[in-house]
Protein backbone atom coordinates (compact mmCIF):
# COMPACT_ATOMS: atom_id res chain seq x y z
CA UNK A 1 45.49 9.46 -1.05
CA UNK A 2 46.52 12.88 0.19
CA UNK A 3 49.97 14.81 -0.84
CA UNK A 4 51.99 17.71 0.88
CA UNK A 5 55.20 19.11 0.32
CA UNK A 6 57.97 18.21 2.84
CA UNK A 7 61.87 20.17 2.78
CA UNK A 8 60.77 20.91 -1.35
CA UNK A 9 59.82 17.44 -1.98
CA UNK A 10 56.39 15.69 -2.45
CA UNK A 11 54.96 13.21 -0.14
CA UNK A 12 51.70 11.02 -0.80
CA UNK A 13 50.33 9.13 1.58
CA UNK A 14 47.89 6.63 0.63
CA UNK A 15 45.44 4.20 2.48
CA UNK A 16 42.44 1.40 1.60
CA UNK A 17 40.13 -0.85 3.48
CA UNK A 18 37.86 -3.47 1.91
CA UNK A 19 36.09 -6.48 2.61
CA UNK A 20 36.57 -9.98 0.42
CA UNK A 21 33.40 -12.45 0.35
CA UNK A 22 34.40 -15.53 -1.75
CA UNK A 23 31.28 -17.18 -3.34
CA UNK A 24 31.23 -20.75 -4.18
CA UNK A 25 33.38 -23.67 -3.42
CA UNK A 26 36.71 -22.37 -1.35
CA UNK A 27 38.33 -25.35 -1.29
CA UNK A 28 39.83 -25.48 -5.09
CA UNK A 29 40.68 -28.98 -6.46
CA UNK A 30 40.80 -30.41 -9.87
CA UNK A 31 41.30 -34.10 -11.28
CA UNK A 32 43.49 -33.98 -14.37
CA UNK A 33 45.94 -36.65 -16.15
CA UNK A 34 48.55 -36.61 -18.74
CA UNK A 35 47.77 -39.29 -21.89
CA UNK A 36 47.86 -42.43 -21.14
CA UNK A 37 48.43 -42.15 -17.71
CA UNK A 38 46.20 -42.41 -14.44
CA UNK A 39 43.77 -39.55 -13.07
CA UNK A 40 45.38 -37.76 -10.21
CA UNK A 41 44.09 -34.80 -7.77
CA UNK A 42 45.97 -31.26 -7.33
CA UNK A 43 44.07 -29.72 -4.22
CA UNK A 44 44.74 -25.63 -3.33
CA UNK A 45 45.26 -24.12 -0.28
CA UNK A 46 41.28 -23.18 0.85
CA UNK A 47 40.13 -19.47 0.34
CA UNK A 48 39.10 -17.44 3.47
CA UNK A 49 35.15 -16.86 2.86
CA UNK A 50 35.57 -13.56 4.42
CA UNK A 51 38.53 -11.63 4.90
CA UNK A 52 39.48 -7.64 5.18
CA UNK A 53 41.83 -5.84 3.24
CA UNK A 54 44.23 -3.27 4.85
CA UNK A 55 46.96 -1.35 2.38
CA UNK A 56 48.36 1.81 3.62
CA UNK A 57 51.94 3.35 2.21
CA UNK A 58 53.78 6.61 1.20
CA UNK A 59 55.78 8.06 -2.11
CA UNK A 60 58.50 10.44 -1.94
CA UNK A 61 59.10 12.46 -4.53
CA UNK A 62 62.99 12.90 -4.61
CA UNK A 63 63.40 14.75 -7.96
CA UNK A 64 60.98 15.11 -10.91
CA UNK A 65 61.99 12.07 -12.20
CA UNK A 66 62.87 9.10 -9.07
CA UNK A 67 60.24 8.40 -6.43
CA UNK A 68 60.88 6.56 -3.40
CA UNK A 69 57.89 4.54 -1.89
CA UNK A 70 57.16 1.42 0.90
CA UNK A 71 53.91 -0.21 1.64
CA UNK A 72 52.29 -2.36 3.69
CA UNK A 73 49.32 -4.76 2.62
CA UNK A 74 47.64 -7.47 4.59
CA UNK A 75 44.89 -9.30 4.04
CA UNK A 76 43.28 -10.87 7.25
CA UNK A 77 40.82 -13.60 8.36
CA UNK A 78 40.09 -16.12 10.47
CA UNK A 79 42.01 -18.94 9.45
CA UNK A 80 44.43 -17.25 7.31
CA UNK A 81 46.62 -14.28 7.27
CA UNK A 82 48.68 -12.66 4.43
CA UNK A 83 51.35 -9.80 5.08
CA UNK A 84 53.80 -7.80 2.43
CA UNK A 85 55.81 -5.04 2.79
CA UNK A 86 57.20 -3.52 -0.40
CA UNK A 87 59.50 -1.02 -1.05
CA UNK A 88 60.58 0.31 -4.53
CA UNK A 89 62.58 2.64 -6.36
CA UNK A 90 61.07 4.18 -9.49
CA UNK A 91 63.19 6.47 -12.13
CA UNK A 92 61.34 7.66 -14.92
CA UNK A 93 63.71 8.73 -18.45
């Protein structure tokens, strides 16, 4: 992350790229049962075995005490995408 000022206020911009190898099984399953009752199954939604990380996003420093922020994060593979955008509001007392 990096921070300037901007018109008197303080600006951080911040930024991260990675790479995800799962290991093992992807597909997640697993046979449970309540007491007395049948076995069933609850399969998962299959992890990406590789996939790369993007976040990038900014703060700004209203007053001392409130920060204003948004960010973007994604995660990205072959198979399967995941996007957010966040924004928040944080006051400090």
């Amino acid at each position: 992350s990096t921070s300037f000022a901007m018109q008197g206020m303080d600006l951080t911009l911040r930024g991260a790229l990675a790479w995800r190898h799962a290991f093992g099984d992807v597909d997640p399953a697993a046979t449970l049962a309540f007491a007395g009752s049948n076995a069933f199954t609850v399969a998962g939604v299959p992890i990406a075995k590789n996939a790369a990380l993007v976040e990038a996003g900014l703060d700004l420093a209203i007053s001392k005490s409130t920060t204003l922020g948004i960010s973007y994060t994604g995660q990205l593979a072959s198979d399967a995408q995941d996007h957010a955008f966040k924004a928040n509001l944080a006051i400090r007392f």
